[in-house]
N, C-alpha and C. Protein backbone atom coordinates (compact mmCIF):
# COMPACT_ATOMS: atom_id res chain seq x y z
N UNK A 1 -27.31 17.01 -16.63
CA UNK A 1 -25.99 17.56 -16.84
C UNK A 1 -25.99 19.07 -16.56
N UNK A 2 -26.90 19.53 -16.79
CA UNK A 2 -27.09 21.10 -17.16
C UNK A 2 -27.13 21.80 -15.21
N UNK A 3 -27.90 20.80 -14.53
CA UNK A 3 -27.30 20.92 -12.96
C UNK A 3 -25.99 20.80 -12.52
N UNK A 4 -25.06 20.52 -13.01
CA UNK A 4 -23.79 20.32 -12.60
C UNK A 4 -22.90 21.57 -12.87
N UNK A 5 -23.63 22.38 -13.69
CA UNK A 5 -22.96 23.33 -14.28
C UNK A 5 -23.37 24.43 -13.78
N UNK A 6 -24.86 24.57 -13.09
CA UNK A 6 -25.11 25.28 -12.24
C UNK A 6 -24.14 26.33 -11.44
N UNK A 7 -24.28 27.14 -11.07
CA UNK A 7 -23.59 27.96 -9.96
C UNK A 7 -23.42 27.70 -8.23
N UNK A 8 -22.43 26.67 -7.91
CA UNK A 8 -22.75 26.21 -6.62
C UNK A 8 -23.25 24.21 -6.62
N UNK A 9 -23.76 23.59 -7.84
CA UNK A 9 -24.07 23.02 -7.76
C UNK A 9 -22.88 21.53 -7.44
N UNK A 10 -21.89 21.75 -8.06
CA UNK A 10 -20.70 21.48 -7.97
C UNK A 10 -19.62 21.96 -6.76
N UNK A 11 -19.51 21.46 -5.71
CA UNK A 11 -18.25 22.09 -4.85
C UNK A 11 -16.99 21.51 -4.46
N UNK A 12 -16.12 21.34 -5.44
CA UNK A 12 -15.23 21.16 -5.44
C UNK A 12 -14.02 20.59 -3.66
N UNK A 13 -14.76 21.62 -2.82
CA UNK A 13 -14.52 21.31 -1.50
C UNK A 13 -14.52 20.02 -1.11
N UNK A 14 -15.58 19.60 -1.40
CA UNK A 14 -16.75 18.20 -0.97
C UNK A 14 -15.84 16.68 -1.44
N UNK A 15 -14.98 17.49 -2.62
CA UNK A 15 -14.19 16.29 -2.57
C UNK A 15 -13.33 15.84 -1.42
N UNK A 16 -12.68 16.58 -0.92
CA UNK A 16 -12.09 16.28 -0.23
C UNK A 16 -12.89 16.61 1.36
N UNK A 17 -13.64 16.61 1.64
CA UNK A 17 -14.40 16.33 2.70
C UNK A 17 -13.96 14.90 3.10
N UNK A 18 -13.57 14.47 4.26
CA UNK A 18 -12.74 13.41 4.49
C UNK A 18 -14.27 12.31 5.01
N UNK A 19 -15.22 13.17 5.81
CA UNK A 19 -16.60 12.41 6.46
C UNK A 19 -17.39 12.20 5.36
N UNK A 20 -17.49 12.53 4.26
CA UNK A 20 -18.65 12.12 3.30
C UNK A 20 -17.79 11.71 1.99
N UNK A 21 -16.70 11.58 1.64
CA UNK A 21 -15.79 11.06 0.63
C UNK A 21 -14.50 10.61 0.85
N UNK A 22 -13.85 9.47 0.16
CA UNK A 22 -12.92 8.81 0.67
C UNK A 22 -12.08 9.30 -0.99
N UNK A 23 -10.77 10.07 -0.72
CA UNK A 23 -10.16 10.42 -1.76
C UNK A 23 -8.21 10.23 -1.40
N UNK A 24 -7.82 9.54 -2.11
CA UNK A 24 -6.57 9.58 -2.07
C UNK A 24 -5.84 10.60 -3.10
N UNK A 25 -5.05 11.44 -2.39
CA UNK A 25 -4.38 11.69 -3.22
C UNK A 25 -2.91 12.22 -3.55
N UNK A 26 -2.26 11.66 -4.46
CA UNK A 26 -0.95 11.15 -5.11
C UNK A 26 -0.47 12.74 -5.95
N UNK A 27 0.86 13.05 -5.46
CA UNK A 27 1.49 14.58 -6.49
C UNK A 27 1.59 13.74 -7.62
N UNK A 28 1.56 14.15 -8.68
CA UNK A 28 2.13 13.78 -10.17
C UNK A 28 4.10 14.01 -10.30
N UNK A 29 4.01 15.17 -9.35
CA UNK A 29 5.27 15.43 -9.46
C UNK A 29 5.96 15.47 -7.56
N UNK A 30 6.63 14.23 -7.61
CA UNK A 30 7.60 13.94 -6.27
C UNK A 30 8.99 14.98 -6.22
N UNK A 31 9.07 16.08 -6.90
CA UNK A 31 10.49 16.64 -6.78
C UNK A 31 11.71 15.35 -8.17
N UNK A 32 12.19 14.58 -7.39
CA UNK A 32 12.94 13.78 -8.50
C UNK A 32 12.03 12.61 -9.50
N UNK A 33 10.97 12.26 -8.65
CA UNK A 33 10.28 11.31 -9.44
C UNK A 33 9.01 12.13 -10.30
N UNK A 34 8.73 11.29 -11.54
CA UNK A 34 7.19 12.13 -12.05
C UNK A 34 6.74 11.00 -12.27
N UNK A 35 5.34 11.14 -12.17
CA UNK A 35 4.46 10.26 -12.13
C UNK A 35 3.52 10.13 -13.25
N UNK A 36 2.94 9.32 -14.32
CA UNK A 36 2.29 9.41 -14.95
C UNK A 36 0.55 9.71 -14.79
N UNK A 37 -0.40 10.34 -15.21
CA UNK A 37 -1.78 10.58 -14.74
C UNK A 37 -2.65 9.17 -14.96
N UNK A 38 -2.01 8.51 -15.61
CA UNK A 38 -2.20 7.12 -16.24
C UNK A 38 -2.22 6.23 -14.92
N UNK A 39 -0.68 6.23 -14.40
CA UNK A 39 -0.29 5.13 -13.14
C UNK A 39 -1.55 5.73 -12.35
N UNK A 40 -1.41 6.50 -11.78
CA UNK A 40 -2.10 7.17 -10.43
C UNK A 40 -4.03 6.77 -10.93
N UNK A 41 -4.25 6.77 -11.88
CA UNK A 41 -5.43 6.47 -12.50
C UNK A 41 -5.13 4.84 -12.00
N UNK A 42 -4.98 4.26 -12.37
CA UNK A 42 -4.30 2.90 -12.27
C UNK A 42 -5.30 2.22 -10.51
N UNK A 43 -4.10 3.27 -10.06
CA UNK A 43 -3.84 2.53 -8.54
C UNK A 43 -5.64 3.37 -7.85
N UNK A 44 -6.21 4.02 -8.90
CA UNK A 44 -6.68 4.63 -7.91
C UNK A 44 -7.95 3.56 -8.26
N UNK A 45 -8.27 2.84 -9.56
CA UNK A 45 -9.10 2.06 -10.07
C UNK A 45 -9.33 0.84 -9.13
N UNK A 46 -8.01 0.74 -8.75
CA UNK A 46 -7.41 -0.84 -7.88
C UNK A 46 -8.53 -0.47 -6.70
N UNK A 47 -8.61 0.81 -5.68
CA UNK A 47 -9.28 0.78 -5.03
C UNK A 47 -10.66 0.85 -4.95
N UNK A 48 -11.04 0.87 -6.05
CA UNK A 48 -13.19 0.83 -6.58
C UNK A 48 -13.45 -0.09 -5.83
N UNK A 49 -14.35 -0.54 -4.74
CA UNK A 49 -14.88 -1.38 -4.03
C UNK A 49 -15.72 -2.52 -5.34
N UNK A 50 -16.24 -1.76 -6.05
CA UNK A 50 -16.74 -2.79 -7.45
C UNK A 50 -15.91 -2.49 -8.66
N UNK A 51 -14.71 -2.66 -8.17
CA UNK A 51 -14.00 -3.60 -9.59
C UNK A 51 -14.12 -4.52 -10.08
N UNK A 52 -14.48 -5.18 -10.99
CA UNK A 52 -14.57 -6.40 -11.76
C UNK A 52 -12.75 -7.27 -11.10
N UNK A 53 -13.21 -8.40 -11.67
CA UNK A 53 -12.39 -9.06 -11.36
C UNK A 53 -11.05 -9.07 -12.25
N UNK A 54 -11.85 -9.27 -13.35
CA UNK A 54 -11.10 -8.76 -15.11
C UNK A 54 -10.51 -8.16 -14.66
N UNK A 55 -11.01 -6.78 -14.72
CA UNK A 55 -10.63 -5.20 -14.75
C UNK A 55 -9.75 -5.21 -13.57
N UNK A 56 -9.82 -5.87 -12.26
CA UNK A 56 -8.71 -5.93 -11.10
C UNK A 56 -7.55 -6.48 -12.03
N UNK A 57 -7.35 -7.53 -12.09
CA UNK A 57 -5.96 -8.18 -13.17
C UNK A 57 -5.82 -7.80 -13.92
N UNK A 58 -6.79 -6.77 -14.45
CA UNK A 58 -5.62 -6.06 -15.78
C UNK A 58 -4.68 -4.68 -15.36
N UNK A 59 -5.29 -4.52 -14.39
CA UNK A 59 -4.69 -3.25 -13.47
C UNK A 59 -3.70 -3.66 -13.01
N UNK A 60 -3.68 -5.15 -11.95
CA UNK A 60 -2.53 -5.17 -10.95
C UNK A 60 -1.47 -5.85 -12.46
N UNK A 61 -1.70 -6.04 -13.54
CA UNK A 61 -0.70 -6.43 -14.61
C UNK A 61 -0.30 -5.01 -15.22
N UNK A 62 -0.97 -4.05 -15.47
CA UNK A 62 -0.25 -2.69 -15.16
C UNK A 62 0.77 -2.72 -14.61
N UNK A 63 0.44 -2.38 -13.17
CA UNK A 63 1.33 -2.04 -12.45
C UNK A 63 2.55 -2.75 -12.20
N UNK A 64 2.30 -3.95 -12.73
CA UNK A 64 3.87 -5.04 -12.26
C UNK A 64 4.70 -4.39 -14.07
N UNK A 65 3.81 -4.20 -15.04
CA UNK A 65 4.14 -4.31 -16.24
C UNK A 65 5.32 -2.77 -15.89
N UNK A 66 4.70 -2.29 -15.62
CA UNK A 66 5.53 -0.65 -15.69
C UNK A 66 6.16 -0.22 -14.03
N UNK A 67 5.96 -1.74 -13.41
CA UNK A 67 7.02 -1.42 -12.62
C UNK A 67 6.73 -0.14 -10.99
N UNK A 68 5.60 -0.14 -11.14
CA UNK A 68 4.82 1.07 -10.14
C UNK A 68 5.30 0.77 -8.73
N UNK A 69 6.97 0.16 -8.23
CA UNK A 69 6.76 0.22 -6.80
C UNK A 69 6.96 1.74 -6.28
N UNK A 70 7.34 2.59 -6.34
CA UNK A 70 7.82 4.08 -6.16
C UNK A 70 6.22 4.23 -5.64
N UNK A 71 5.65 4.38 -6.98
CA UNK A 71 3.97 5.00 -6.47
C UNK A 71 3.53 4.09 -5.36
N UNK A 72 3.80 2.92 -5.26
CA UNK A 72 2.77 2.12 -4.47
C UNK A 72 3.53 2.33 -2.87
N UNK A 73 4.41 2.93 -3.08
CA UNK A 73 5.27 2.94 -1.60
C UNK A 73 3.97 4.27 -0.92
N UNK A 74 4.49 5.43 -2.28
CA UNK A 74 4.15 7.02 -1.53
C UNK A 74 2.87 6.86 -1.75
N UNK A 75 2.19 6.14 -2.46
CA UNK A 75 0.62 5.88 -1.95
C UNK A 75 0.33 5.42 -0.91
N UNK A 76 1.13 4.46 -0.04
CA UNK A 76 0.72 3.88 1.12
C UNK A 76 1.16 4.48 2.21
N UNK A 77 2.42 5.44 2.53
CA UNK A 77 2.53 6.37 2.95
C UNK A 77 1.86 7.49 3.34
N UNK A 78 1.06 8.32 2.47
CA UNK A 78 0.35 9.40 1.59
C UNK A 78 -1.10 8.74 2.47
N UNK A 79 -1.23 7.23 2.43
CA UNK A 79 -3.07 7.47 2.79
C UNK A 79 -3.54 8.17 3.96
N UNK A 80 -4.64 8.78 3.70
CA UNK A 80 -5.45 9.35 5.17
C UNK A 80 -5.89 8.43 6.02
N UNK A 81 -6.23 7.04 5.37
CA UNK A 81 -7.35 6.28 6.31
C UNK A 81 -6.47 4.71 6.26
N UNK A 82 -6.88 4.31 7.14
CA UNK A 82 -6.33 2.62 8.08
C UNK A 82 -6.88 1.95 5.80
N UNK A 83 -8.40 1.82 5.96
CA UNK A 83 -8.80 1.45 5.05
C UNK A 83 -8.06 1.54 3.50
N UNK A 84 -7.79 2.36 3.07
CA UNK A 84 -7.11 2.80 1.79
C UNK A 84 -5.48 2.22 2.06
N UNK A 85 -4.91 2.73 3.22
CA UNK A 85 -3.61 1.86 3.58
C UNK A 85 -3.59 0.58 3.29
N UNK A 86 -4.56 -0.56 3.99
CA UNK A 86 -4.74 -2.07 3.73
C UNK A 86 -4.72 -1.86 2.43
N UNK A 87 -5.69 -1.49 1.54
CA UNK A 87 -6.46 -2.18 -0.09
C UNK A 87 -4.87 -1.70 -0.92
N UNK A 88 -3.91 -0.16 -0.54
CA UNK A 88 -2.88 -0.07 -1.45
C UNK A 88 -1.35 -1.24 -0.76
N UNK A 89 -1.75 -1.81 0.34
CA UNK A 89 -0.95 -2.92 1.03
C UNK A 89 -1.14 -4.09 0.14
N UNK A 90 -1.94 -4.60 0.32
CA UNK A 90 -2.72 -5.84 -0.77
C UNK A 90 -2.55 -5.82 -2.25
N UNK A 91 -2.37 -4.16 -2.54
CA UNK A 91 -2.07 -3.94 -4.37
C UNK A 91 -0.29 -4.32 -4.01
N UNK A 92 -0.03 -4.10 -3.52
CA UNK A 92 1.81 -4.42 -3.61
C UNK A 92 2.14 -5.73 -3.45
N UNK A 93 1.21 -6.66 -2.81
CA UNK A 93 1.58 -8.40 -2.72
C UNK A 93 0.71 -8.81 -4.00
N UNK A 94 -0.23 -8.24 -4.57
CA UNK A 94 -0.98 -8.93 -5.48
C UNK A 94 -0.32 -8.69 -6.61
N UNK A 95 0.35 -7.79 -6.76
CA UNK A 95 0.67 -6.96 -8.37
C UNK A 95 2.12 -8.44 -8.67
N UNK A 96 2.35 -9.24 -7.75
CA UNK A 96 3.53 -9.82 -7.76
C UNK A 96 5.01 -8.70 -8.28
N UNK A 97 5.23 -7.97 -7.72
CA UNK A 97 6.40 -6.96 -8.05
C UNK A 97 7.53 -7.50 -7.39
N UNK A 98 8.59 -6.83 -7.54
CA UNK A 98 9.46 -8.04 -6.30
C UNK A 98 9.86 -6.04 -5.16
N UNK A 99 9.46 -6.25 -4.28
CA UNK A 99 9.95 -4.80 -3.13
C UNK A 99 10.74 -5.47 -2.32
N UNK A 100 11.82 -6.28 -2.69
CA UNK A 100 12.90 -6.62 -1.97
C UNK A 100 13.38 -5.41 -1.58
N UNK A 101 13.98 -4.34 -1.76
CA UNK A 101 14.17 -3.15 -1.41
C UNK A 101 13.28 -2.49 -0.44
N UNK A 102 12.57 -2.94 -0.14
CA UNK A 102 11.42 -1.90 0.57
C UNK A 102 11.00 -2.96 2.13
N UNK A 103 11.66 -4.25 2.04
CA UNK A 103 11.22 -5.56 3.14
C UNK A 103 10.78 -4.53 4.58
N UNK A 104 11.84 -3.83 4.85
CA UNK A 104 11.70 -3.15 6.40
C UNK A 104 10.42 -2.30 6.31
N UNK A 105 10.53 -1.80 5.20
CA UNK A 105 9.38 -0.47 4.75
C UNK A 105 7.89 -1.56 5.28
N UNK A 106 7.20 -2.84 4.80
CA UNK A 106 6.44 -3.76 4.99
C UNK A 106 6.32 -4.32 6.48
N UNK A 107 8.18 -4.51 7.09
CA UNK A 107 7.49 -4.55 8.40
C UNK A 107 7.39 -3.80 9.39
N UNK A 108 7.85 -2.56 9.13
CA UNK A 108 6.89 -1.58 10.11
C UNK A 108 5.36 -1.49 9.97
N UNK A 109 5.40 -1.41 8.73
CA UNK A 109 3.58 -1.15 8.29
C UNK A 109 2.90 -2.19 9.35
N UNK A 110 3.77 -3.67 9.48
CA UNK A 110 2.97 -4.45 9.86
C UNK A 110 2.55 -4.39 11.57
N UNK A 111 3.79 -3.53 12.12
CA UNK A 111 4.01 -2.97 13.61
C UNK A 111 2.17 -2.47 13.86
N UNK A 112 1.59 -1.98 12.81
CA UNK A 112 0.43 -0.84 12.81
C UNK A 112 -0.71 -2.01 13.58
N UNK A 113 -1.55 -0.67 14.39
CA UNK A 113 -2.28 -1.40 15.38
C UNK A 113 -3.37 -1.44 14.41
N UNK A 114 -4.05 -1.03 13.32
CA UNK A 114 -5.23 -1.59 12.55
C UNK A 114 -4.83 -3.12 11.91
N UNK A 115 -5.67 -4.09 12.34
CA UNK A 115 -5.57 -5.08 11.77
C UNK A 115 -5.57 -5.65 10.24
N UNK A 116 -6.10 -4.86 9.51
CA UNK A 116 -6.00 -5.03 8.23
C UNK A 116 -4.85 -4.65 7.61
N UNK A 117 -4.53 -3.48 8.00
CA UNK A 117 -3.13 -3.36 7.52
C UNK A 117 -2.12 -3.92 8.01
N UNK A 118 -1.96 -4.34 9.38
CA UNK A 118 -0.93 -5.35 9.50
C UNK A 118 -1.15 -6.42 9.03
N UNK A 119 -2.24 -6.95 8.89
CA UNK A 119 -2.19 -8.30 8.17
C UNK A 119 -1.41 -8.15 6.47
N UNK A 120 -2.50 -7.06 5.62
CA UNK A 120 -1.87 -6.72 4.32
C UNK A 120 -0.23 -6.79 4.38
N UNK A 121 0.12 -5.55 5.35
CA UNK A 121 1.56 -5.34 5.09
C UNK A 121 2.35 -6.84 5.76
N UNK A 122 2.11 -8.08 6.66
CA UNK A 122 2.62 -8.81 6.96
C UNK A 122 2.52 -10.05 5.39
N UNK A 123 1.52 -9.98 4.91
CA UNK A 123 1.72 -10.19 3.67
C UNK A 123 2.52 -10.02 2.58
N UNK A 124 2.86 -8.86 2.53
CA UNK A 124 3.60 -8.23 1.42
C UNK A 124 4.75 -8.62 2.24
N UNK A 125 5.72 -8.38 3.00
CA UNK A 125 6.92 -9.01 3.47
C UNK A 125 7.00 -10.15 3.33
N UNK A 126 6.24 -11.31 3.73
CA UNK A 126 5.80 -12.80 3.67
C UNK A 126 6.30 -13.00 2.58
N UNK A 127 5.93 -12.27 1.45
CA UNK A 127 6.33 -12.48 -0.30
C UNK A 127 7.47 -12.46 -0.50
N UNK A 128 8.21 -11.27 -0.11
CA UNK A 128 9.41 -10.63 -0.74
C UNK A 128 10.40 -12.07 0.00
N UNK A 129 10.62 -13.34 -1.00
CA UNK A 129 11.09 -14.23 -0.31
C UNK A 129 12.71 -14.35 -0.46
N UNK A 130 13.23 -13.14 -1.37
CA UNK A 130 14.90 -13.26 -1.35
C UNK A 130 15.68 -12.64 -0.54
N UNK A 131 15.05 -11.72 0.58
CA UNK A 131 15.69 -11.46 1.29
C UNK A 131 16.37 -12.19 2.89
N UNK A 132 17.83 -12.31 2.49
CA UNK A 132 18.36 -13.47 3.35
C UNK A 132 19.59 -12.42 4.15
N UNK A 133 19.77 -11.53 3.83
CA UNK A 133 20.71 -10.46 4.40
C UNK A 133 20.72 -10.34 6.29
N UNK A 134 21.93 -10.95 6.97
CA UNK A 134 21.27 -10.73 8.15
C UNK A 134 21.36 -9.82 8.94
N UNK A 135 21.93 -8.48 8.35
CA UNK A 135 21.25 -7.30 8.83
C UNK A 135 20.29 -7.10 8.79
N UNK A 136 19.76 -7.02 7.41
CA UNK A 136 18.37 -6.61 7.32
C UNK A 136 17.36 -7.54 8.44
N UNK A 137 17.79 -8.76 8.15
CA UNK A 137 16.97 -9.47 8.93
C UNK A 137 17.21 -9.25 10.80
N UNK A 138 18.21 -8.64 11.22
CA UNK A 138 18.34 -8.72 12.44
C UNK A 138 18.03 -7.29 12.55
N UNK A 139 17.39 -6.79 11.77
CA UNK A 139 16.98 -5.14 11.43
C UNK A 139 15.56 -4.81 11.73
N UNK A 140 15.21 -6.29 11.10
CA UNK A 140 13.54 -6.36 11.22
C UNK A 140 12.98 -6.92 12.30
N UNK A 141 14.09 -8.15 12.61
CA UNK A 141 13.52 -8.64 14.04
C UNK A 141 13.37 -7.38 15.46
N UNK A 142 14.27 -6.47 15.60
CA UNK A 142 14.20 -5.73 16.24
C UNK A 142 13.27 -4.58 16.18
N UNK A 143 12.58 -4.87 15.06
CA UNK A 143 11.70 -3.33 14.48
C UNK A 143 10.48 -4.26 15.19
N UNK A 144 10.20 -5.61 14.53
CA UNK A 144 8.71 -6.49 15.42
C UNK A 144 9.04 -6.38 16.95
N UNK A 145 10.04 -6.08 17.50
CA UNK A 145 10.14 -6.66 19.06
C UNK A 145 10.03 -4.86 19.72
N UNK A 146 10.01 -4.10 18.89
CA UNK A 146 9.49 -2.77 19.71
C UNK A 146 8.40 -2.24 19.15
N UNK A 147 7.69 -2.94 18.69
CA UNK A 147 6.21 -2.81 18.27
C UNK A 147 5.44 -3.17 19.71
N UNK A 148 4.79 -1.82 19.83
CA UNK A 148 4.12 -1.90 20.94
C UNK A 148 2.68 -2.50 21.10
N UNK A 149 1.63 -1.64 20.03
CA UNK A 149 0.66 -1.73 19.55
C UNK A 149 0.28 -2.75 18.94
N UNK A 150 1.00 -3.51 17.74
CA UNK A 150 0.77 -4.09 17.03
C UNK A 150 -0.32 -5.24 17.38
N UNK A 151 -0.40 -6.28 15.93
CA UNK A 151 -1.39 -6.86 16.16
C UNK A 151 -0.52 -8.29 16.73
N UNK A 152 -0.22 -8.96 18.24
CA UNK A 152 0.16 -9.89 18.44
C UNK A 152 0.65 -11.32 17.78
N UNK A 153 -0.51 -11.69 16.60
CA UNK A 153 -0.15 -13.03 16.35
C UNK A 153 0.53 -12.60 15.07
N UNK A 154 -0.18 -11.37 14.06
CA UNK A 154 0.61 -11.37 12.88
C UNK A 154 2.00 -10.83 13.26
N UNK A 155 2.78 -10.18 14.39
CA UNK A 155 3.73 -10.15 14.41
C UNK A 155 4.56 -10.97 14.91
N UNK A 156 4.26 -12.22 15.91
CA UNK A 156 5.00 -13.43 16.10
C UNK A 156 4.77 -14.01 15.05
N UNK A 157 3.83 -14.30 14.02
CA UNK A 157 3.95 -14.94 12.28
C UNK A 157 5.17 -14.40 11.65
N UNK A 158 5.26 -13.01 11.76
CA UNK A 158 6.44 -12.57 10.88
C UNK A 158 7.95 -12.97 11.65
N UNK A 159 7.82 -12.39 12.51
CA UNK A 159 8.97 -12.68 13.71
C UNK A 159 9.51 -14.20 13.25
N UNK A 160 8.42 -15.09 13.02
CA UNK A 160 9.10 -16.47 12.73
C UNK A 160 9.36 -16.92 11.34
N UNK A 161 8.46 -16.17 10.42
CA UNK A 161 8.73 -16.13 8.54
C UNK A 161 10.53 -15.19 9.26
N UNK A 162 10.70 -14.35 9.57
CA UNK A 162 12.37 -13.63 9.12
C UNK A 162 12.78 -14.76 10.02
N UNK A 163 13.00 -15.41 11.59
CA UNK A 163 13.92 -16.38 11.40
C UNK A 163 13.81 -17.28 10.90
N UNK A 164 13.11 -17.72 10.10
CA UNK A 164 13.56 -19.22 9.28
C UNK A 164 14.01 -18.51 7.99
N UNK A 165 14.12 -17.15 7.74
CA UNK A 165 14.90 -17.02 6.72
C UNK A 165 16.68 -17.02 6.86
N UNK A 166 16.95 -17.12 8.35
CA UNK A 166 18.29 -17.00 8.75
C UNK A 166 19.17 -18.42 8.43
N UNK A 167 19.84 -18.27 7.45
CA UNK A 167 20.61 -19.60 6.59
C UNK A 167 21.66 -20.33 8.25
């Protein structure tokens, strides 16, 4: 312990060194929204590569409990890396929340040429199953059909999950 306290031994920099540490990070304070140090603790647990399984479900029951879609949006927004994008993609379909509000927000994500995150974010839309609006839906079909990059099959998957949502 008594090394850490050292002069120099500690550099604060290093956290955020993007090549030797993977750090997300979330304002506490959005201007109109505030954020608890608690939530952001939360979401940041969700991403431990060795989370328990427990300890995963008691987290993603957090977050549905108190309602965390706000954070889970500007967290997925906010990430630096393809990687951290997918795992906070996957916390928004797992937490079962309902982001009916956010459907378009999911399928652009899914437009994204890293495969994990389009898969995640084609997921999380996949879920949000009440949206029947056919703007929205003739909103989204047009957002998959100028996706350039994207990943081919998960966006003809979605392309065909929004029309069979068309009554």
């Amino acid at each position: 312990m008594k090394e850490l306290l050292d002069d120099g031994a500690l550099d604060p920099k290093k956290f955020f060194d993007k090549d030797n540490y993977n750090t997300l990070t979330i304002a506490l304070n959005n201007g109109k929204e505030q954020y608890k140090e608690k939530d952001i603790d939360v979401l940041i647990g969700l991403l431990d590569p060795e989370i328990t399984r427990e300890d995963k479900e008691a987290k993603l029951a957090f977050v549905k409990d108190n309602k965390l879609h706000h954070l889970l949006i500007k967290a997925v927004v906010e990430a630096e890396n393809d990687e951290d994008r997918a795992k906070l993609l996957s916390i928004c379909w797992e937490s079962g929340l309902d982001f009916m509000e956010h459907f378009l927000f999911f399928v652009e994500q899914a437009c994204d040429a890293d495969f994990q995150v389009a898969l995640e974010a084609y997921t999380a839309a996949e879920n949000i199953e009440n949206v029947r609006d056919e703007e929205t839906l003739t909103r989204a079909i047009l957002m998959i059909e100028d996706c350039k990059n994207g990943q081919k099959q998960i966006l003809e998957d979605l392309k065909s999950n929004i029309l069979s949502r068309r009554i």
